[in-house]
N, C-alpha and C. Protein backbone atom coordinates (compact mmCIF):
# COMPACT_ATOMS: atom_id res chain seq x y z
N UNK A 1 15.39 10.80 8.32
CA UNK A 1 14.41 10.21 9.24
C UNK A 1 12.99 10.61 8.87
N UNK A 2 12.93 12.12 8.26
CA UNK A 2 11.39 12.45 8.02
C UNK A 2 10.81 11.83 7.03
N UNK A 3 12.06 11.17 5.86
CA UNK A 3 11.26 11.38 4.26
C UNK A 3 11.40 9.33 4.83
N UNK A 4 11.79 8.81 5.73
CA UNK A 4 11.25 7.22 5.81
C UNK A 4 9.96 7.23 7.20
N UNK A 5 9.76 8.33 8.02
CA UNK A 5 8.59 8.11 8.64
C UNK A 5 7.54 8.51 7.74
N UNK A 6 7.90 9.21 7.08
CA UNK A 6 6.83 9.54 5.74
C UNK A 6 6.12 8.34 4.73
N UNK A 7 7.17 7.41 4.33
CA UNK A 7 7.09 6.22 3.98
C UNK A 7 5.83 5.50 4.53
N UNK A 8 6.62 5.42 5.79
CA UNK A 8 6.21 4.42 6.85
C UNK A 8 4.44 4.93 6.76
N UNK A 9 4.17 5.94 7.09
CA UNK A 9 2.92 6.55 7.68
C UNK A 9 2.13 6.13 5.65
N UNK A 10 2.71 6.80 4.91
CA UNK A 10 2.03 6.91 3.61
C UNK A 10 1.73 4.78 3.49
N UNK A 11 2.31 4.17 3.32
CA UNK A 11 1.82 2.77 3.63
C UNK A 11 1.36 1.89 4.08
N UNK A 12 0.59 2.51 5.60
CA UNK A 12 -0.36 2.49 6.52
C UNK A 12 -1.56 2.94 5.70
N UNK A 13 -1.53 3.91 5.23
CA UNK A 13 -2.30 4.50 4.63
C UNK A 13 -3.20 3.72 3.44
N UNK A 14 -1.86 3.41 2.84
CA UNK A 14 -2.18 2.22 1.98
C UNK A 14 -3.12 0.89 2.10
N UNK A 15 -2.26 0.53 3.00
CA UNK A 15 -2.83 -0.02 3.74
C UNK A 15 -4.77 -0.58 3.81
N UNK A 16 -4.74 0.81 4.62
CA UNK A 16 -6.25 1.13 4.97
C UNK A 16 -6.69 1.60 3.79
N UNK A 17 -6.16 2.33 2.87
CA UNK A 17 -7.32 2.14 1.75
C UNK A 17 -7.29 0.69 0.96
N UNK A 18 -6.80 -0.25 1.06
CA UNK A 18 -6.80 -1.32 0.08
C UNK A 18 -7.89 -2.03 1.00
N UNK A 19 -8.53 -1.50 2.28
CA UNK A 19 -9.80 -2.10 2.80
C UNK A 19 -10.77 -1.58 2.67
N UNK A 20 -10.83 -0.73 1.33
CA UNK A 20 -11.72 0.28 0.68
C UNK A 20 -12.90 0.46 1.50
N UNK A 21 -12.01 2.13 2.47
CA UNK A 21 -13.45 2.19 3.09
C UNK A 21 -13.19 3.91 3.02
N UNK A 22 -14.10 4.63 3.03
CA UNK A 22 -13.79 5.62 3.14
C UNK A 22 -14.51 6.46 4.89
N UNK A 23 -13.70 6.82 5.44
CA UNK A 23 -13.59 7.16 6.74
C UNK A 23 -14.28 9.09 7.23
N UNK A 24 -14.98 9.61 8.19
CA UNK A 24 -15.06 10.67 8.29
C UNK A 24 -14.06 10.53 9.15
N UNK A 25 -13.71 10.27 9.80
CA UNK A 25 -12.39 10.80 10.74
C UNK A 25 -11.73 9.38 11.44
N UNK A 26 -10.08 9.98 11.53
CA UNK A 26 -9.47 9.20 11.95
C UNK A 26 -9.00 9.65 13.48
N UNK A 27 -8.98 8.40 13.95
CA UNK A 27 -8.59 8.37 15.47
C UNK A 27 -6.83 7.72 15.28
N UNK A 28 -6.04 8.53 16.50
CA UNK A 28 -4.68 7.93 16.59
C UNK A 28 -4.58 7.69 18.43
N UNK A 29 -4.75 6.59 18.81
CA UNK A 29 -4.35 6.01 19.89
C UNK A 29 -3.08 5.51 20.33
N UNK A 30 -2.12 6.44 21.33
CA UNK A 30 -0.76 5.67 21.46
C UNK A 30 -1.03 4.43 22.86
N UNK A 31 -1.81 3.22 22.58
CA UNK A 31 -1.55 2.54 23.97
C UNK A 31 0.02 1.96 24.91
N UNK A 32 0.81 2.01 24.09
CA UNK A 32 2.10 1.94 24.04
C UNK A 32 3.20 3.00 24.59
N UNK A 33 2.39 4.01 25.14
CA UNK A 33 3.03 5.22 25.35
C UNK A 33 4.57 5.30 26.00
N UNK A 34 4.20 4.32 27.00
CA UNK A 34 5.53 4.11 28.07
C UNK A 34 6.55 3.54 27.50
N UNK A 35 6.18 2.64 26.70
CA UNK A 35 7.39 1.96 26.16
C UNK A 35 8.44 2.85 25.07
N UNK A 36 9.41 1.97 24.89
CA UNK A 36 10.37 2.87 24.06
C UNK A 36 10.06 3.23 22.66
N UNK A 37 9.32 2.20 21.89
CA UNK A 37 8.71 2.57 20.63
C UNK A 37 7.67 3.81 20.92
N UNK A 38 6.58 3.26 21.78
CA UNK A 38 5.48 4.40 21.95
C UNK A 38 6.30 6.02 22.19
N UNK A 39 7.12 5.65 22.97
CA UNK A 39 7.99 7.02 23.38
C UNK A 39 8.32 7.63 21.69
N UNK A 40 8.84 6.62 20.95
CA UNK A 40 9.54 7.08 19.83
C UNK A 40 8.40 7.52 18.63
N UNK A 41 7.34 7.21 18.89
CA UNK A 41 5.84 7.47 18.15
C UNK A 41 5.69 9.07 18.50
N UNK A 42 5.80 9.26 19.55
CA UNK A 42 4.85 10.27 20.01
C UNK A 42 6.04 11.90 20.18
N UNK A 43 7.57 11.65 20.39
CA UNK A 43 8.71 12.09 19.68
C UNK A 43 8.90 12.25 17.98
N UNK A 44 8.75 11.59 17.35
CA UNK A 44 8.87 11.47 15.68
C UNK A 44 8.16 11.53 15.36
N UNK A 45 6.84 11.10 15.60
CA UNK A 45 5.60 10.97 14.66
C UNK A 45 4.57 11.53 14.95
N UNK A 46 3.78 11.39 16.14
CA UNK A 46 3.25 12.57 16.75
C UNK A 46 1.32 11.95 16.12
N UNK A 47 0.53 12.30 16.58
CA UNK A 47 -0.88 11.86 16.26
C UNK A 47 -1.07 12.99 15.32
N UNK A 48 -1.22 14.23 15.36
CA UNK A 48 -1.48 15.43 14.41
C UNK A 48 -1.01 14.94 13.09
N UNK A 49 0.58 14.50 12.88
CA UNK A 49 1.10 14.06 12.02
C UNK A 49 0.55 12.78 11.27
N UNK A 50 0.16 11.93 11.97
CA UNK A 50 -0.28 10.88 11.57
C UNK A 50 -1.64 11.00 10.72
N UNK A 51 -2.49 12.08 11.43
CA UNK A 51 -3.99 12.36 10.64
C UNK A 51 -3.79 12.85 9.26
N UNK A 52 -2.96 13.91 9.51
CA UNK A 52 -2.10 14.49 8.25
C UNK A 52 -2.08 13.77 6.94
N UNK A 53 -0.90 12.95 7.77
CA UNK A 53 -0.45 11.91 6.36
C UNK A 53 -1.46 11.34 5.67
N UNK A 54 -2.13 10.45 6.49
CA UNK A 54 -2.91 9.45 6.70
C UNK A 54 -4.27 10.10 5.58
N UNK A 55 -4.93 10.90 5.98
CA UNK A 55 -5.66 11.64 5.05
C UNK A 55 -5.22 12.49 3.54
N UNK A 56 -4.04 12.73 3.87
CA UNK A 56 -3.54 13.42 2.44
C UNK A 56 -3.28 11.97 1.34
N UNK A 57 -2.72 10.83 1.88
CA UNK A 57 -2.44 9.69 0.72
C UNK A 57 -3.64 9.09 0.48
N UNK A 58 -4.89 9.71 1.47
CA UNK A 58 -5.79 8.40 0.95
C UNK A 58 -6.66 8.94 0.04
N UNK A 59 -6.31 10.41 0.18
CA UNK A 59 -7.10 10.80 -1.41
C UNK A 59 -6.41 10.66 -2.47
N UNK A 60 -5.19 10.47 -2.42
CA UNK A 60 -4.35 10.28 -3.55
C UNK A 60 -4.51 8.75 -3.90
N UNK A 61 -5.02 8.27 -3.16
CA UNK A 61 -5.27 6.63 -3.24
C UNK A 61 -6.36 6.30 -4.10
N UNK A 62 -7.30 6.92 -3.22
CA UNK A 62 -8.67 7.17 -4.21
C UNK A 62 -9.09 7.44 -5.40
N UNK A 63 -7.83 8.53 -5.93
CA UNK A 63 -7.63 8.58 -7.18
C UNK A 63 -7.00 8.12 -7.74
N UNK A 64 -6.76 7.11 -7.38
CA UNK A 64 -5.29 6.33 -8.62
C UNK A 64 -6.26 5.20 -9.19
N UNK A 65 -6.79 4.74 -7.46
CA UNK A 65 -7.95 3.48 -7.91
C UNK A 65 -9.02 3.96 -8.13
N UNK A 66 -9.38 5.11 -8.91
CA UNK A 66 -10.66 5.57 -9.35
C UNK A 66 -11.51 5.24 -8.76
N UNK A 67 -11.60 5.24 -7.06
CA UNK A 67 -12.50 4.96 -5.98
C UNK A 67 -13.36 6.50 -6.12
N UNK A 68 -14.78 7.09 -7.09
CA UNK A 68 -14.89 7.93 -6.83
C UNK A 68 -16.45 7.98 -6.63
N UNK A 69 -17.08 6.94 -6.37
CA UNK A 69 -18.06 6.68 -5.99
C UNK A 69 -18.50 6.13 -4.81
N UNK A 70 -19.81 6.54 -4.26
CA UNK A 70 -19.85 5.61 -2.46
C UNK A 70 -20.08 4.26 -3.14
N UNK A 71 -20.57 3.58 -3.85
CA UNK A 71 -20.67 2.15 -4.48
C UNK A 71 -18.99 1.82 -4.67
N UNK A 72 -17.99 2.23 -4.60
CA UNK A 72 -16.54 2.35 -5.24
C UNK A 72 -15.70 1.43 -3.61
N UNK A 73 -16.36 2.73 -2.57
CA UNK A 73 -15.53 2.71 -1.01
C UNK A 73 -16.66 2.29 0.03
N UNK A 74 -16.25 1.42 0.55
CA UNK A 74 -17.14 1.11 2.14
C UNK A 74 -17.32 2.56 2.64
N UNK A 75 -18.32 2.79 3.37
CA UNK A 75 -18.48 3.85 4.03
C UNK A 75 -18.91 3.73 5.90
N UNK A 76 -17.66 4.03 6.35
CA UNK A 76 -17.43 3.80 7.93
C UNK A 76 -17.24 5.46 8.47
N UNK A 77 -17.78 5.02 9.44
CA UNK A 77 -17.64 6.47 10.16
C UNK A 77 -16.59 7.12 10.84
N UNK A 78 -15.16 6.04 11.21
CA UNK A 78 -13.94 5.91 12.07
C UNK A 78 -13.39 5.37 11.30
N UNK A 79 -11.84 5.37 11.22
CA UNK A 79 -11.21 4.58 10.59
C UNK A 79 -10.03 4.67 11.98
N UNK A 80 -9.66 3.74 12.98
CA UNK A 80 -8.43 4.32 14.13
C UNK A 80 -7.42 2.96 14.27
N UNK A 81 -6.00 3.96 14.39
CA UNK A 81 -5.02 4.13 14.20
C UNK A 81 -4.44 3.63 15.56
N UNK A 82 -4.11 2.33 16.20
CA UNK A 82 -3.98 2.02 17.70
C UNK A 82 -2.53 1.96 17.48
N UNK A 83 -1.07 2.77 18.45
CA UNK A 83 -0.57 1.90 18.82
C UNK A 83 -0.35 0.80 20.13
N UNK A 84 0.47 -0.50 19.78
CA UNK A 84 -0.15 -1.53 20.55
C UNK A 84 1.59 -2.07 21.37
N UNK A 85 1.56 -2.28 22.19
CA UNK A 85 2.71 -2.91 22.27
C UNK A 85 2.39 -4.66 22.70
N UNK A 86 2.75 -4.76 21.13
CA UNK A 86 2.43 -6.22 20.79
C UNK A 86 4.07 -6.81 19.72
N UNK A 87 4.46 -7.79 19.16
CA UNK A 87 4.82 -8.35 18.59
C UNK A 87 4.68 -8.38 16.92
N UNK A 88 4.98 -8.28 16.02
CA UNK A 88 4.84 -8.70 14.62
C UNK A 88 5.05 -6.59 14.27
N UNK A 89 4.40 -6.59 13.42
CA UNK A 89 4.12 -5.11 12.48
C UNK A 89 3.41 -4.00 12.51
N UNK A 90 2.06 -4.80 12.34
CA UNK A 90 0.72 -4.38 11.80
C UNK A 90 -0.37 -5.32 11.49
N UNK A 91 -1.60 -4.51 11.89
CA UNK A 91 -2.66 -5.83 11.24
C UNK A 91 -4.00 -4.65 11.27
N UNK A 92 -4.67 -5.23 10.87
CA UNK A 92 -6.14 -4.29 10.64
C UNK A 92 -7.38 -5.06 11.05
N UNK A 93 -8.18 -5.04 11.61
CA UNK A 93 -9.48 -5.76 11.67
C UNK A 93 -10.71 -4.42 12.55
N UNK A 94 -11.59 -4.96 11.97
CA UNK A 94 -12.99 -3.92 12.29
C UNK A 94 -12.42 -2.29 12.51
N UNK A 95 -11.99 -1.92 11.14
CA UNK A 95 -11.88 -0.63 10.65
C UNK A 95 -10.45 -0.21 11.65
N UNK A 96 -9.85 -0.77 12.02
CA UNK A 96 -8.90 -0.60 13.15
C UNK A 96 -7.32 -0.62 12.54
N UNK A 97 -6.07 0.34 12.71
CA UNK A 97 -5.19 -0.60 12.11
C UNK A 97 -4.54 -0.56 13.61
N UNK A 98 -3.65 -1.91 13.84
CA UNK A 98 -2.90 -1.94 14.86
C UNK A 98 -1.35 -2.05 14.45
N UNK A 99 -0.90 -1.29 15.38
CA UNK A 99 0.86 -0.88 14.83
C UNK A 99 1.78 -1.22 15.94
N UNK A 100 2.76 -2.12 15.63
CA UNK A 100 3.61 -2.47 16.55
C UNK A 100 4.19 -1.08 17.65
N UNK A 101 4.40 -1.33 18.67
CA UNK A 101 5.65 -0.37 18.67
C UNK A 101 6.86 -0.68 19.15
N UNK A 102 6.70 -2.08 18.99
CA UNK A 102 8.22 -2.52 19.18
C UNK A 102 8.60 -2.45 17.78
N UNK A 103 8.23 -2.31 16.75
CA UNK A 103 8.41 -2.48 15.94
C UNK A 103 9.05 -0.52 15.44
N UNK A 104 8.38 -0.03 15.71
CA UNK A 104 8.24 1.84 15.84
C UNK A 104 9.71 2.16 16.41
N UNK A 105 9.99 1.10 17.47
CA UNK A 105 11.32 0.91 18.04
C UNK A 105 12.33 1.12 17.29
N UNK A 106 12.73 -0.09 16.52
CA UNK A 106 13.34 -1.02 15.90
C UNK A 106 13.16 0.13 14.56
N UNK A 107 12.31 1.22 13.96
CA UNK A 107 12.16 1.31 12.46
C UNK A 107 13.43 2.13 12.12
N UNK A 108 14.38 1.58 10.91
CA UNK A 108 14.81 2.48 10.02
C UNK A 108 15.00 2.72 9.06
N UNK A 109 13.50 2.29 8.28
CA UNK A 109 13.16 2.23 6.74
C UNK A 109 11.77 1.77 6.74
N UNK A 110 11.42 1.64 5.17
CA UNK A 110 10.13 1.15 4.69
C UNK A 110 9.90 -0.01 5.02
N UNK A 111 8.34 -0.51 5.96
CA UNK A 111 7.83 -1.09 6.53
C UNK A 111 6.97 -1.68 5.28
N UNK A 112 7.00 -3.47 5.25
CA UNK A 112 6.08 -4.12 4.15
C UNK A 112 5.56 -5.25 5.34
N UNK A 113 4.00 -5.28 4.66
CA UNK A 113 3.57 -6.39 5.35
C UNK A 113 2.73 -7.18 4.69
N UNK A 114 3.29 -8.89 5.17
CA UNK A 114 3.38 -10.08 4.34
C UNK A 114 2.00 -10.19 3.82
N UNK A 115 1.94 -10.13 2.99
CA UNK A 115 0.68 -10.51 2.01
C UNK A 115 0.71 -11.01 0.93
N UNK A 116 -0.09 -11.48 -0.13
CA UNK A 116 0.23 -11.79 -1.32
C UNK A 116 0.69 -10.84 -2.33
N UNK A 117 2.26 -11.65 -2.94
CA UNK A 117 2.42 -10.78 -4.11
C UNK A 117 1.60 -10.00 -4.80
N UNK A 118 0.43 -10.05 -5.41
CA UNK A 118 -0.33 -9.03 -6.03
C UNK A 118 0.10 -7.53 -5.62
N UNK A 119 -1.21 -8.01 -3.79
CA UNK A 119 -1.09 -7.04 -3.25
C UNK A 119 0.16 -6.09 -2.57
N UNK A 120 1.13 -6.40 -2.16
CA UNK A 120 2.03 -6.21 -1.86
C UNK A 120 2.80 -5.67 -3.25
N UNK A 121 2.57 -5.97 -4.66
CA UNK A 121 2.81 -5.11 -5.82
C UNK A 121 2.25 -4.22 -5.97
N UNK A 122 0.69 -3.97 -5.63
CA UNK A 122 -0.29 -2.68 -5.94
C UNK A 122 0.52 -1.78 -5.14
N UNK A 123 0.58 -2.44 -3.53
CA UNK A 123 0.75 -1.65 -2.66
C UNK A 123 2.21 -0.44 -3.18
N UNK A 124 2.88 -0.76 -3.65
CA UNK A 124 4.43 -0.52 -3.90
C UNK A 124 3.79 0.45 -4.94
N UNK A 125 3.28 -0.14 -6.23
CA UNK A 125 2.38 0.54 -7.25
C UNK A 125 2.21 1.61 -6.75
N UNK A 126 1.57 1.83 -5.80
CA UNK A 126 1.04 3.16 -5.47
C UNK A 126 2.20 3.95 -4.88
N UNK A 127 2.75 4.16 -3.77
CA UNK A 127 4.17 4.54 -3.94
C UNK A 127 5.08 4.80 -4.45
N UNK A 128 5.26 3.96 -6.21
CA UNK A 128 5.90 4.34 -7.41
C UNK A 128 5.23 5.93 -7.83
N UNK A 129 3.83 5.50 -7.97
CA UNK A 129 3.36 6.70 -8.60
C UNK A 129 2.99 7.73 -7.77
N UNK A 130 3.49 7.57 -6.45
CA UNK A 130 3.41 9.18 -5.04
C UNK A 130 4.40 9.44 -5.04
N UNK A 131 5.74 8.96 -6.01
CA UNK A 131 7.20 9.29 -5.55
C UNK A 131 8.34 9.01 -4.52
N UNK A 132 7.83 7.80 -3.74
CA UNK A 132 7.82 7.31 -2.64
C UNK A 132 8.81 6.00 -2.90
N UNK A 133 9.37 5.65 -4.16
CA UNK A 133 10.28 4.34 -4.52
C UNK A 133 11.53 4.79 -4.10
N UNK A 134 11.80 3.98 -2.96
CA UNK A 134 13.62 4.29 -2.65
C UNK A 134 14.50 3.85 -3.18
N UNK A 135 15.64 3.95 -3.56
CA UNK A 135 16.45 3.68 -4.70
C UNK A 135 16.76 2.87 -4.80
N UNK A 136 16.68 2.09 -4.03
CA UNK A 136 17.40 0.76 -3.89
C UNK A 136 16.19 -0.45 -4.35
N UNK A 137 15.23 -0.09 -5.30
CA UNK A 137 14.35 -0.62 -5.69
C UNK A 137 14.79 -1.33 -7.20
N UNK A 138 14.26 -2.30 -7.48
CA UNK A 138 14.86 -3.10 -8.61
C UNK A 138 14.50 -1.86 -10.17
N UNK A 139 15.61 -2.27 -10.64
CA UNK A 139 15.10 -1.37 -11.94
C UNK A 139 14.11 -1.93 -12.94
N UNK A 140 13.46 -1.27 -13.83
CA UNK A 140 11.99 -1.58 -14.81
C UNK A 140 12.95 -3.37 -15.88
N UNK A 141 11.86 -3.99 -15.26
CA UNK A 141 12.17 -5.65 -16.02
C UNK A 141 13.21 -6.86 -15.25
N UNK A 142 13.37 -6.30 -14.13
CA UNK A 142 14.10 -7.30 -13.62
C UNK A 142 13.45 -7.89 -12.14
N UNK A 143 14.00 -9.31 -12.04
CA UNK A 143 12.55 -9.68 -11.09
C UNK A 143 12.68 -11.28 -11.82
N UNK A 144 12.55 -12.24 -11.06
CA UNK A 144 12.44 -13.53 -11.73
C UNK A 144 10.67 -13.74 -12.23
N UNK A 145 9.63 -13.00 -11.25
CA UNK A 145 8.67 -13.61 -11.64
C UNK A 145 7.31 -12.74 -11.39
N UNK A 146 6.70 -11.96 -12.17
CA UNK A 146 5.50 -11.31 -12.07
C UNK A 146 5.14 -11.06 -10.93
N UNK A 147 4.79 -11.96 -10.18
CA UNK A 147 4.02 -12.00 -8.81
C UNK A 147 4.99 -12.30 -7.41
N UNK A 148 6.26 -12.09 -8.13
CA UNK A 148 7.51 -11.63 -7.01
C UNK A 148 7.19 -10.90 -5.59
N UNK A 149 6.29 -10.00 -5.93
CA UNK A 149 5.96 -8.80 -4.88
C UNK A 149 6.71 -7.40 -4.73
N UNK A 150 6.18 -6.80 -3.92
CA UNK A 150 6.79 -5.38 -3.53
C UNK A 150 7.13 -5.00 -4.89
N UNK A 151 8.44 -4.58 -5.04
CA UNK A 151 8.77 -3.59 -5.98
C UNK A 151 9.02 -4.45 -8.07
N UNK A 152 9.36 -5.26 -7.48
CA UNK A 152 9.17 -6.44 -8.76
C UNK A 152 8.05 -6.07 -9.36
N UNK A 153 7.17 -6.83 -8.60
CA UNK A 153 5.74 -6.80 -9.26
C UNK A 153 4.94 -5.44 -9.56
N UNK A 154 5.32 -4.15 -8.62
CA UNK A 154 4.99 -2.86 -8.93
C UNK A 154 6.00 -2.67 -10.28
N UNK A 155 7.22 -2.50 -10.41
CA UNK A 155 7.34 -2.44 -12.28
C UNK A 155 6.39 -2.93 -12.77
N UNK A 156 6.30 -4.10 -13.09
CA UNK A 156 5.51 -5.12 -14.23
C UNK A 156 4.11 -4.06 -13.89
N UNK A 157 3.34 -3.54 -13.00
CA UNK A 157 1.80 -3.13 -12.61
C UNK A 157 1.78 -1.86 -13.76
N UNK A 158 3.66 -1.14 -13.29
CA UNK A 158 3.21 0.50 -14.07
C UNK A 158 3.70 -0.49 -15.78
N UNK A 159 4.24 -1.05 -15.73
CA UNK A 159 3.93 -1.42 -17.35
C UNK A 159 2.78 -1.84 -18.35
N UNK A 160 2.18 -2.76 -17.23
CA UNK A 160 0.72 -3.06 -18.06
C UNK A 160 -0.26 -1.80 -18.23
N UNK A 161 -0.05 -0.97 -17.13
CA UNK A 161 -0.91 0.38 -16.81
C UNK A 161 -0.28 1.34 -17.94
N UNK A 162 0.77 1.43 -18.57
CA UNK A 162 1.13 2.15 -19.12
C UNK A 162 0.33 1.64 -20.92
N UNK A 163 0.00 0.27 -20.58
CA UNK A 163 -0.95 -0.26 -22.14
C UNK A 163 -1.62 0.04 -22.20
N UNK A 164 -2.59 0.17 -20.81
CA UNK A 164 -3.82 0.73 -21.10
C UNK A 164 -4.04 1.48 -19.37
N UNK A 165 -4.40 2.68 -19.80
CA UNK A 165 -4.48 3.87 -18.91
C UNK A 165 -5.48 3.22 -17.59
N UNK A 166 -5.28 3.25 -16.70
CA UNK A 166 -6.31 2.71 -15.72
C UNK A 166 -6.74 1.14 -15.13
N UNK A 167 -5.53 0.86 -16.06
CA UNK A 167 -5.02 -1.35 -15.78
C UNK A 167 -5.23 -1.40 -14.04
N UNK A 168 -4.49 -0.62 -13.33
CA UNK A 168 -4.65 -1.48 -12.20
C UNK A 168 -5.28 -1.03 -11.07
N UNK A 169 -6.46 0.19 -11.72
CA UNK A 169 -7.16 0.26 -10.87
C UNK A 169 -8.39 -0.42 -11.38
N UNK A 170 -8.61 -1.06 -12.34
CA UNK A 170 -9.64 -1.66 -12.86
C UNK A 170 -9.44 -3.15 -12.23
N UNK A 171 -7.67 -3.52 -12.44
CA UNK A 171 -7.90 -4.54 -11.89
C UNK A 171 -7.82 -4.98 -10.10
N UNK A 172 -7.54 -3.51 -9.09
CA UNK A 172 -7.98 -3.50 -7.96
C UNK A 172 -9.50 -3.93 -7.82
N UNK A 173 -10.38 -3.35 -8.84
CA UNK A 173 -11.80 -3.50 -8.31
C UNK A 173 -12.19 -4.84 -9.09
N UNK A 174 -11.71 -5.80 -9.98
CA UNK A 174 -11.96 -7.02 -10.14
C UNK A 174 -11.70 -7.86 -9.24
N UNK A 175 -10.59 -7.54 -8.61
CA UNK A 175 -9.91 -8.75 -7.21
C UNK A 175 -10.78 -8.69 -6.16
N UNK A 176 -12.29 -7.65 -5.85
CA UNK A 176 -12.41 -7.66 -4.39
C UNK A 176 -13.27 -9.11 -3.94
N UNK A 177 -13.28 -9.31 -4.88
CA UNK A 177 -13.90 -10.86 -4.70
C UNK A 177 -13.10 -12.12 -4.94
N UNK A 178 -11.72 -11.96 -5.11
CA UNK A 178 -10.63 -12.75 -5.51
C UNK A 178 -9.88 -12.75 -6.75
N UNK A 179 -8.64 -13.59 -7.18
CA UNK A 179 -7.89 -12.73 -7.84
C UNK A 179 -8.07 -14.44 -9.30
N UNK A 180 -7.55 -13.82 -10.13
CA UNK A 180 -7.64 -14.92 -11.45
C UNK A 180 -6.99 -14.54 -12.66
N UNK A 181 -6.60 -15.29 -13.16
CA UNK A 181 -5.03 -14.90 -14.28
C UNK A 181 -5.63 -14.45 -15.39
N UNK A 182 -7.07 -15.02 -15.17
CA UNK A 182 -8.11 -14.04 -16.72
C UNK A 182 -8.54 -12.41 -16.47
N UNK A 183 -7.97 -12.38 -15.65
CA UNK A 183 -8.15 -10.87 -15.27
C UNK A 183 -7.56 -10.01 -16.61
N UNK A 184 -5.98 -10.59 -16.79
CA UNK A 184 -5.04 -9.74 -17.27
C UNK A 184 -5.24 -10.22 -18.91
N UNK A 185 -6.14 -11.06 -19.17
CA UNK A 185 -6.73 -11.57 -21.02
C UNK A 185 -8.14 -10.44 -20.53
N UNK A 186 -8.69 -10.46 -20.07
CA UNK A 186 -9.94 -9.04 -20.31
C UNK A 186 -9.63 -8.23 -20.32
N UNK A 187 -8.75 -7.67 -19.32
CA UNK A 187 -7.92 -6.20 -19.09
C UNK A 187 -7.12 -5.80 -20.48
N UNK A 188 -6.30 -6.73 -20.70
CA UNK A 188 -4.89 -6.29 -22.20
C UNK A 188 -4.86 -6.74 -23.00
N UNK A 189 -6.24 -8.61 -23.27
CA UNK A 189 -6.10 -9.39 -24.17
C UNK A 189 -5.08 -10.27 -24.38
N UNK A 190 -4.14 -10.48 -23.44
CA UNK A 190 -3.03 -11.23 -23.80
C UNK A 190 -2.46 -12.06 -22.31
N UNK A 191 -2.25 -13.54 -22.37
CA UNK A 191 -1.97 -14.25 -20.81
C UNK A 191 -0.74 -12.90 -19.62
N UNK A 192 -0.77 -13.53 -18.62
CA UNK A 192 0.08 -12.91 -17.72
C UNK A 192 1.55 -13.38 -18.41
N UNK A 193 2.00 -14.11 -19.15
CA UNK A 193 3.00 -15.09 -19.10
C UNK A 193 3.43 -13.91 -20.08
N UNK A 194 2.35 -13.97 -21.17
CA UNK A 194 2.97 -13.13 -22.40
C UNK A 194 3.21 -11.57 -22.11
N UNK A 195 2.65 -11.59 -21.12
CA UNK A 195 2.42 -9.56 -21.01
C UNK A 195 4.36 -9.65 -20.23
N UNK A 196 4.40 -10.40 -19.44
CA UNK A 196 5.72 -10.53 -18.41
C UNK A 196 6.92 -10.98 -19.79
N UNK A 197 6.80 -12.03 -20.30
CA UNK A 197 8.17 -11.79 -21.35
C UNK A 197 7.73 -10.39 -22.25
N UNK A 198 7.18 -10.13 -23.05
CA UNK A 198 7.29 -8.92 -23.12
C UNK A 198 7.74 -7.78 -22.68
N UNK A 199 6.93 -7.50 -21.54
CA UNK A 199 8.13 -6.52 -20.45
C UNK A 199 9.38 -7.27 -20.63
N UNK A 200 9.48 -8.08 -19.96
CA UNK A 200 11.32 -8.39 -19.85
C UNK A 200 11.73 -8.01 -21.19
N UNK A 201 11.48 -8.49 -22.04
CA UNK A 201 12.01 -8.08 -23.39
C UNK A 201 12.32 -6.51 -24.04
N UNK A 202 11.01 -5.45 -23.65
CA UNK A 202 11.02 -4.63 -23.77
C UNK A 202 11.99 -3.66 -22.17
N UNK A 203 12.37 -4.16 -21.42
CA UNK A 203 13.48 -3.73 -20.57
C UNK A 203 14.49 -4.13 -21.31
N UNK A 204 15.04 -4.87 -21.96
CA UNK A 204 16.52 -5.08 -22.45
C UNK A 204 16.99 -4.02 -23.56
């Protein structure tokens, strides 16, 4: 139960740094308290815990995406942590993340939320390289299609990164203005198409 609320909390985390901001302090709000998730928040997970986490991955975040400049990270003064008893997951808006707790209810594993393959590959990306891949994750080259998501597309991320040292945090900070398949011909010199049979090839 500890090493998947760990998960859970380290991908929140994620989360909030992929809205590159860097925070002096985080706030954890249970509005949800009464309910059975909120109950189960504040039993298992606890706000102390949450600052914890929450701050220990996002420097590890920072350094993966060579966020090491204030030109690098937004600079906000709060970054807070609501839970809500609402419907769906999670969502983030004006430095805020909001967290189900029906959902907090219901958790007994790693929590993903729907976004585009890319991101939802970085996101995993980063988790590969915190130690955080649960086993039941596809092995290196298998995956019908690059931009599959989650754990698919995190292989293919640590492979191109493994061509050239610093691939996908270079190409985190090309996307913040949107994403484009010439990314990966500036980055490695070679289409997405060719870098992906390759990998597959070089998995067999």
């Amino acid at each position: 139960m500890a090493h998947n609320i760990s998960s859970f909390l380290s991908f929140l985390a994620i989360f909030a740094a992929l809205q590159q901001t860097t925070a002096v302090d985080y706030t954890v709000t249970n509005r949800a308290a009464a309910t059975p998730g909120g109950v189960k928040f504040t039993n298992n997970i606890g706000v102390g815990y949450t600052k914890q986490t929450l701050f220990s991955a996002k420097k590890f975040i920072w350094a993966t995406f060579q966020q090491n400049t204030r030109r690098d990270i937004k600079n906000v003064a709060r970054v807070s942590v609501v839970i809500d008893d609402m419907d769906g997951v999670a969502y983030a808006s004006n430095n805020e993340i909001h967290v189900s707790a029906k959902y907090i209810q219901g958790y007994s594993g790693d929590v993903k939320l729907r976004v585009g393959g890319l991101i939802e590959g970085i996101a995993d990306y980063v988790r590969l390289k915190a130690g955080y891949a649960p086993s039941h994750w596809v092995r290196p080259g298998q995956g019908d299609r690059w931009d599959q998501g989650y754990d698919v597309t995190a292989r293919f991320l640590d492979y191109c990164n493994g061509l050239r040292g610093g691939f996908v945090a270079e190409l985190s900070k090309k996307m913040r203005s949107g994403y484009d398949n010439g990314f990966l011909v500036e980055l490695l010199g070679k289409t997405v198409d060719q870098l992906w049979a390759e990998y597959k090839a070089n998995a067999n």
